[in-house]
PDB file of N, CA and C in Angstrom:
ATOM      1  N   UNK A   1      -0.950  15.647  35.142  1.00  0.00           N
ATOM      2  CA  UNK A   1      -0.154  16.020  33.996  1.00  0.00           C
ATOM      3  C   UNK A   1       0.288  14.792  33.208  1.00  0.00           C
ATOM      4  N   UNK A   2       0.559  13.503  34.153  1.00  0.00           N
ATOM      5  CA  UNK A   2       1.026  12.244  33.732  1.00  0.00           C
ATOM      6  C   UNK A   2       0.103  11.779  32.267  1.00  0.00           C
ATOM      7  N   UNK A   3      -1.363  12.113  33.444  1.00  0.00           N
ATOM      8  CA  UNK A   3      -2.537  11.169  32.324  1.00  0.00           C
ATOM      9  C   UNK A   3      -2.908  11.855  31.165  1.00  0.00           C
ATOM     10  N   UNK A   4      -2.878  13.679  31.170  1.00  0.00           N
ATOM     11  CA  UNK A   4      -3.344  14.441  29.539  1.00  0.00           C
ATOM     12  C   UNK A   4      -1.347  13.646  28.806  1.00  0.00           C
ATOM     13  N   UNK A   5      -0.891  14.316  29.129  1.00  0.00           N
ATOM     14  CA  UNK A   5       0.132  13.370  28.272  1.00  0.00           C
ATOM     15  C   UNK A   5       0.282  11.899  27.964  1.00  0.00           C
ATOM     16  N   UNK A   6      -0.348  10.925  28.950  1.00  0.00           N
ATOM     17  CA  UNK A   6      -0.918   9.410  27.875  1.00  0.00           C
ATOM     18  C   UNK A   6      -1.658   9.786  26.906  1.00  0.00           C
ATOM     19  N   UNK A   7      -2.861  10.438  27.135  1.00  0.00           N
ATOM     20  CA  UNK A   7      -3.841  10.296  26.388  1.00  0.00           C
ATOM     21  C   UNK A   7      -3.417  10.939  25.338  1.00  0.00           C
ATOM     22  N   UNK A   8      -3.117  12.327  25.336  1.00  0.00           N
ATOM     23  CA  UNK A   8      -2.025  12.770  23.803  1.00  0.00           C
ATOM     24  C   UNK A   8      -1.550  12.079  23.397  1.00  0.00           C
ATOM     25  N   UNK A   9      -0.385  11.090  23.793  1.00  0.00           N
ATOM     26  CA  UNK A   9      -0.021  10.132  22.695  1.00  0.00           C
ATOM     27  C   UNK A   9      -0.301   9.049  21.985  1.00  0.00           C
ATOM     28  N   UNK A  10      -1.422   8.736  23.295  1.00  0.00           N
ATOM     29  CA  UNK A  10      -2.183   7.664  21.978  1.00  0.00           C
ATOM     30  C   UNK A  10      -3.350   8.005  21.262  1.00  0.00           C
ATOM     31  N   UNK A  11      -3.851   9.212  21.752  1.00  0.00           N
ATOM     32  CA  UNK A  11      -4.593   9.772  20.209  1.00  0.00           C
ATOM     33  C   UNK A  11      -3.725   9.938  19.234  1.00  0.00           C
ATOM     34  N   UNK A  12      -2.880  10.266  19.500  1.00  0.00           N
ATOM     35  CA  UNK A  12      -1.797  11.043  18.117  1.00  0.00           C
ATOM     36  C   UNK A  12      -1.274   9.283  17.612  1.00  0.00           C
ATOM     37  N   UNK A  13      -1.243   8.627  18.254  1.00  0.00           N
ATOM     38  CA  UNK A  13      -0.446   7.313  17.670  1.00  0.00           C
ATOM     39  C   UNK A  13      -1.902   6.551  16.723  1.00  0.00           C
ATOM     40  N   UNK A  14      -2.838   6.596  17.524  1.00  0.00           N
ATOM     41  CA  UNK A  14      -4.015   6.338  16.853  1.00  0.00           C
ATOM     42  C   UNK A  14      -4.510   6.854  15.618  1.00  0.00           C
ATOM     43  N   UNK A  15      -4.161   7.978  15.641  1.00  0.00           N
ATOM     44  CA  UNK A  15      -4.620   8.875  14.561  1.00  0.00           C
ATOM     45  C   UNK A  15      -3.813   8.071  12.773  1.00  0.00           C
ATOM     46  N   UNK A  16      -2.157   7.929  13.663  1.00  0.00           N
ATOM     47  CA  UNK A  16      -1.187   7.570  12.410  1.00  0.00           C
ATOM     48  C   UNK A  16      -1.308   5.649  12.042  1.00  0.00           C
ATOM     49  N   UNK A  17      -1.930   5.288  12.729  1.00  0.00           N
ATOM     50  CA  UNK A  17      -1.963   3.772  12.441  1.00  0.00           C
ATOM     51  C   UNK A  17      -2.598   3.440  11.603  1.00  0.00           C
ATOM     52  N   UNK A  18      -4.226   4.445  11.192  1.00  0.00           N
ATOM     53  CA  UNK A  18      -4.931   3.596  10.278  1.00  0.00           C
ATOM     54  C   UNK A  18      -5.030   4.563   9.177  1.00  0.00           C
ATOM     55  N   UNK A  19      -3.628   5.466   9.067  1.00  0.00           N
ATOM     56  CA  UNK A  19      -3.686   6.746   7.606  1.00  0.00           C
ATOM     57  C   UNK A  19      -4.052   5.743   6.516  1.00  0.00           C
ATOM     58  N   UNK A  20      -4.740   6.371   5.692  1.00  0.00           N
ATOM     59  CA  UNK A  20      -4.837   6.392   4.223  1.00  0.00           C
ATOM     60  C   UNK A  20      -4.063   6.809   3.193  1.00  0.00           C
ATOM     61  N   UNK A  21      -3.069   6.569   2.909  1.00  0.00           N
ATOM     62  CA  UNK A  21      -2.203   7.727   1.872  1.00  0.00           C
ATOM     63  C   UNK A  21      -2.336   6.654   0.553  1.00  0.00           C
ATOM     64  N   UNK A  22      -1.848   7.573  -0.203  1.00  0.00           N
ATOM     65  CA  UNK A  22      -2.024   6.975  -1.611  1.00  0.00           C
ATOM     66  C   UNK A  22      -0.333   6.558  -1.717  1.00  0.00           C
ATOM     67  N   UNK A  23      -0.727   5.595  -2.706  1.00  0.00           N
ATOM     68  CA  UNK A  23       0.645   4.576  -3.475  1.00  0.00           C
ATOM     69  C   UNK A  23       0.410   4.507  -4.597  1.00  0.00           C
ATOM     70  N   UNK A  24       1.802   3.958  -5.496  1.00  0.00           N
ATOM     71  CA  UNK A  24       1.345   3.617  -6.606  1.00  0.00           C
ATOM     72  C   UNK A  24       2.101   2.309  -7.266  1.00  0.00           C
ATOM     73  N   UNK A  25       1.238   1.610  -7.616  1.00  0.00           N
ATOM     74  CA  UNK A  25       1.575   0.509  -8.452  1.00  0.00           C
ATOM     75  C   UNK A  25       1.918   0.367  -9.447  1.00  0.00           C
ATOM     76  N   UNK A  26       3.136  -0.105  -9.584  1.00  0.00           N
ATOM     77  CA  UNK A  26       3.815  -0.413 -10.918  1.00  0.00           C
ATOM     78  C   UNK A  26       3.811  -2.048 -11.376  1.00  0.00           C
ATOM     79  N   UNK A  27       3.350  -2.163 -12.626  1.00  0.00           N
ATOM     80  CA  UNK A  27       3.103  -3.555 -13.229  1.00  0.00           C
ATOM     81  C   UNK A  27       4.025  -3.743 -14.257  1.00  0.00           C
ATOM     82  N   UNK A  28       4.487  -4.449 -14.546  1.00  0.00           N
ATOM     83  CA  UNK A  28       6.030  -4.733 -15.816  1.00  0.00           C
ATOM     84  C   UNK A  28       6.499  -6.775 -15.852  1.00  0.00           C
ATOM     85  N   UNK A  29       6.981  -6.823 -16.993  1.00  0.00           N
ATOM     86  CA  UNK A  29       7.556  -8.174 -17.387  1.00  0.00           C
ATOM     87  C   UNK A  29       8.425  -7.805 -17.886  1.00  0.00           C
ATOM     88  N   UNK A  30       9.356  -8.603 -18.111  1.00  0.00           N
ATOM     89  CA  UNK A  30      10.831  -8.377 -18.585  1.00  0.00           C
ATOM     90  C   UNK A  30      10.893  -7.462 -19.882  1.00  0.00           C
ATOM     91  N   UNK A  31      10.042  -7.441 -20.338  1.00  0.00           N
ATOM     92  CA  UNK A  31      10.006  -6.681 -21.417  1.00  0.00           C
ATOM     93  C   UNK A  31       9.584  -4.383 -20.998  1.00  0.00           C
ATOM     94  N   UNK A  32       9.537  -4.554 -20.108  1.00  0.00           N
ATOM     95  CA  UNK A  32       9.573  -3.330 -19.100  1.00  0.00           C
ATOM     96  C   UNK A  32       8.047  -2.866 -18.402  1.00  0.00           C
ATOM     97  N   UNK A  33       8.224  -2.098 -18.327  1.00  0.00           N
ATOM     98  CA  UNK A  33       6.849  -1.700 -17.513  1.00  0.00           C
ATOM     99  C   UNK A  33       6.103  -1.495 -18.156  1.00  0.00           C
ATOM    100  N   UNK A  34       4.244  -1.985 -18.118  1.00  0.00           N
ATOM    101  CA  UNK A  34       3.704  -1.844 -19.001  1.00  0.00           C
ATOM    102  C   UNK A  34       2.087  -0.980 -18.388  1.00  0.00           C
ATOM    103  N   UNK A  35       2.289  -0.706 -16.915  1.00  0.00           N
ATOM    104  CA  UNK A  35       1.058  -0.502 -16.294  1.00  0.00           C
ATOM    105  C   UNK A  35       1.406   0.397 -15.126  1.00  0.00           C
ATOM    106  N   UNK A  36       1.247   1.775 -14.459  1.00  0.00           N
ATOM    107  CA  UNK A  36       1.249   2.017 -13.104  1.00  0.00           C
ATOM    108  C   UNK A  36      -0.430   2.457 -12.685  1.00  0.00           C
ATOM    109  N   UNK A  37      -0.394   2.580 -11.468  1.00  0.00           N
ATOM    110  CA  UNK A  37      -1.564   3.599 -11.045  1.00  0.00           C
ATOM    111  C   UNK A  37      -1.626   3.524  -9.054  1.00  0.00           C
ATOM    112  N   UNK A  38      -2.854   4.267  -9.147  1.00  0.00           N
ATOM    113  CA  UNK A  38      -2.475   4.836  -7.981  1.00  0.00           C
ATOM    114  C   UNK A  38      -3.861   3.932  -6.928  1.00  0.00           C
ATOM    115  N   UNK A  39      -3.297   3.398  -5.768  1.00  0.00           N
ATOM    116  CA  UNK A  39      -4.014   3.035  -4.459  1.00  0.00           C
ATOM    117  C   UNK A  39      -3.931   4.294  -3.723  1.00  0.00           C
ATOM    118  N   UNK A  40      -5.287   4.296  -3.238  1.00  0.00           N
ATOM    119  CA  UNK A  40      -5.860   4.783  -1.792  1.00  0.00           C
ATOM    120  C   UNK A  40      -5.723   4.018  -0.720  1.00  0.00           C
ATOM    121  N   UNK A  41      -5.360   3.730   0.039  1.00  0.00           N
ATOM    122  CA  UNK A  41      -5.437   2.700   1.177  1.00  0.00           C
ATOM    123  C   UNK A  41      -4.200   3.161   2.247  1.00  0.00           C
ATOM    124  N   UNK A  42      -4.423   2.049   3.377  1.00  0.00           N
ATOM    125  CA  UNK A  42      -3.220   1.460   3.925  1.00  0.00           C
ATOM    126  C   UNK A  42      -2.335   0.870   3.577  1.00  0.00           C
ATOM    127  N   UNK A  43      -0.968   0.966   3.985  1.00  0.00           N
ATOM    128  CA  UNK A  43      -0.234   0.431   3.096  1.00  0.00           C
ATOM    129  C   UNK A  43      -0.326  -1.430   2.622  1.00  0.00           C
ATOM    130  N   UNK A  44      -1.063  -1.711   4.325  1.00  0.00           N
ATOM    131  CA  UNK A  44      -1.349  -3.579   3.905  1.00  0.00           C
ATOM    132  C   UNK A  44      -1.978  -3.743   2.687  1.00  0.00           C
ATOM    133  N   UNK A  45      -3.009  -3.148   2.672  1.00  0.00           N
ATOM    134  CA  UNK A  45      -4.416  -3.005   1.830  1.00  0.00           C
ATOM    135  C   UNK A  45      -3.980  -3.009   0.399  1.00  0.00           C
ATOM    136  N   UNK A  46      -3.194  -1.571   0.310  1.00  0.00           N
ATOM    137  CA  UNK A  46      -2.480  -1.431  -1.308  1.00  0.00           C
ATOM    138  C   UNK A  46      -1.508  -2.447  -1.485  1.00  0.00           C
ATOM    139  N   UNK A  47      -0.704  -2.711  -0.869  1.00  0.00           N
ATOM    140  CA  UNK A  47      -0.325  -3.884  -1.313  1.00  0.00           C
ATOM    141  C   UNK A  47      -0.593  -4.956  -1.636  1.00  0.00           C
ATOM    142  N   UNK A  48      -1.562  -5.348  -1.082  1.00  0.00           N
ATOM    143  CA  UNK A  48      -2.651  -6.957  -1.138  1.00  0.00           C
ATOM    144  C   UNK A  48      -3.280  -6.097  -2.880  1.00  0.00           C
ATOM    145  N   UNK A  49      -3.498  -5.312  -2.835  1.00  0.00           N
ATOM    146  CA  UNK A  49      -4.492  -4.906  -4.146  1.00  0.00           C
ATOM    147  C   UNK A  49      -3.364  -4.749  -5.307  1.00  0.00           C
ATOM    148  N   UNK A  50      -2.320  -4.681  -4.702  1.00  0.00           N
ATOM    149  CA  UNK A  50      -1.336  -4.348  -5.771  1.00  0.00           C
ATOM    150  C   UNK A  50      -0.731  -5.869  -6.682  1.00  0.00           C
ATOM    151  N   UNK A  51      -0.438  -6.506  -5.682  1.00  0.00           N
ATOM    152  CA  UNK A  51       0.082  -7.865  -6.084  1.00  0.00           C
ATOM    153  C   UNK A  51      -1.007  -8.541  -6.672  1.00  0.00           C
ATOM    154  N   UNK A  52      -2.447  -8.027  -6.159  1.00  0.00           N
ATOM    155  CA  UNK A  52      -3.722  -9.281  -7.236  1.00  0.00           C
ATOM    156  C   UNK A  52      -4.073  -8.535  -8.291  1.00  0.00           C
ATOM    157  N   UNK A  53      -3.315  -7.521  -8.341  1.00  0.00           N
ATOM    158  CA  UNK A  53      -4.072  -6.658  -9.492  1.00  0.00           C
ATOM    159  C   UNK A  53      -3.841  -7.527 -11.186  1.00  0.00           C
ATOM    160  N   UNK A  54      -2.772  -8.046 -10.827  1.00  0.00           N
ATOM    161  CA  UNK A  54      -2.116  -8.679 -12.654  1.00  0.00           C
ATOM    162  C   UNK A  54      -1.740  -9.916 -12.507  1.00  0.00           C
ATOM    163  N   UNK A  55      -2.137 -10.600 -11.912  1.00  0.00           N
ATOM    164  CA  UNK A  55      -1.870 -11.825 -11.284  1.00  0.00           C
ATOM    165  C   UNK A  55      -2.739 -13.413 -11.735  1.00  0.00           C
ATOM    166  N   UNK A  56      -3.546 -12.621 -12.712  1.00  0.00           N
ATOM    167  CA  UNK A  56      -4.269 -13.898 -13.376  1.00  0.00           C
ATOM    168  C   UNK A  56      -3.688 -14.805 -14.145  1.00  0.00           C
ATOM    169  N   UNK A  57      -2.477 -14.962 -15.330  1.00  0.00           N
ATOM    170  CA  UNK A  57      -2.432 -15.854 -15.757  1.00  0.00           C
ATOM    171  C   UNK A  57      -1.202 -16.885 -15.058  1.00  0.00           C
ATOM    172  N   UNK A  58      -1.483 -17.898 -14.692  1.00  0.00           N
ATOM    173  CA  UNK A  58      -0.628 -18.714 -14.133  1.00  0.00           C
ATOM    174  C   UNK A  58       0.833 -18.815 -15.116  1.00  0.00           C
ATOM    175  N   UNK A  59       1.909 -19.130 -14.189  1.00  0.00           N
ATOM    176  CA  UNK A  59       3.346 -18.792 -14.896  1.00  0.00           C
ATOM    177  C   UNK A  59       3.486 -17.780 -15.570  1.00  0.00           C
ATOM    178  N   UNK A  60       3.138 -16.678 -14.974  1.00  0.00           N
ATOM    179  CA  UNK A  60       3.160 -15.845 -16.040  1.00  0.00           C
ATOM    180  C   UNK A  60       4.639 -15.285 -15.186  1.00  0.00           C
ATOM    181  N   UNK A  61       5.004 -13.940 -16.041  1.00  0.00           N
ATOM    182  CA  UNK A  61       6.618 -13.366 -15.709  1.00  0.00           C
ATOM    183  C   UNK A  61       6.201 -11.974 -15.482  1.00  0.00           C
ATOM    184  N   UNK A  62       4.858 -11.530 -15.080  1.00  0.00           N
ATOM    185  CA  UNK A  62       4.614 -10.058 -14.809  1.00  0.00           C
ATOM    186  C   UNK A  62       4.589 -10.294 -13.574  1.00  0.00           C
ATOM    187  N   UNK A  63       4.832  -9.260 -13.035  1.00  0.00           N
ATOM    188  CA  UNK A  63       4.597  -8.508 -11.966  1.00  0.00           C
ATOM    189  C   UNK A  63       4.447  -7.219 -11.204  1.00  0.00           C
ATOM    190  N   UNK A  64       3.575  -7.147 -10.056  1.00  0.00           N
ATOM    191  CA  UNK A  64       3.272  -5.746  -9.648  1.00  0.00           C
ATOM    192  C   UNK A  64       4.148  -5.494  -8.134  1.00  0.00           C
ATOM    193  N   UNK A  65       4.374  -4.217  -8.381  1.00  0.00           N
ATOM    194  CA  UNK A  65       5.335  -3.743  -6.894  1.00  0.00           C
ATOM    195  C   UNK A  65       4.555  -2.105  -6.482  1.00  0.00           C
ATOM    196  N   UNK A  66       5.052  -2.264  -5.429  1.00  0.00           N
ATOM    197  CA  UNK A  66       4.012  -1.079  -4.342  1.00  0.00           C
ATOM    198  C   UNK A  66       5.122  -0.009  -4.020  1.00  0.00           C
ATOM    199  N   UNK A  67       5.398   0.832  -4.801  1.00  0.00           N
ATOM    200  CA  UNK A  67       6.757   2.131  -4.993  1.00  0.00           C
ATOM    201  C   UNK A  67       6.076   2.780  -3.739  1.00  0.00           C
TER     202      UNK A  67
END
């Protein structure tokens, strides 16, 4: 009984570690928001994609955040 109840929980823990859910990115400079949209991913993933998404011009004052 010990071992079907390990194994239930780490399928079930397994299952939730590598979800996919969607996010969405919001892009803005002081002048307000000028960009959102939506990631598919993990949350590492969307975030790494979120922050390089607008990130080309050096000194610049935009930025992206992962709502």
């Amino acid at each position: 009984m010990k071992k079907i109840t390990l194994i239930a929980t780490i399928l079930t823990s397994a299952l939730f570690i590598g979800c996919k859910k969607k996010y969405v990115c919001e892009c803005g400079n002081p002048g307000g928001v000028y960009k959102t949209f939506t990631i598919r991913d993990t949350k590492k993933n969307a975030k790494e994609k979120c922050y390089d998404s607008d990130q080309d011009v050096p000194f610049s004052e935009t930025y992206c955040n992962l709502k």
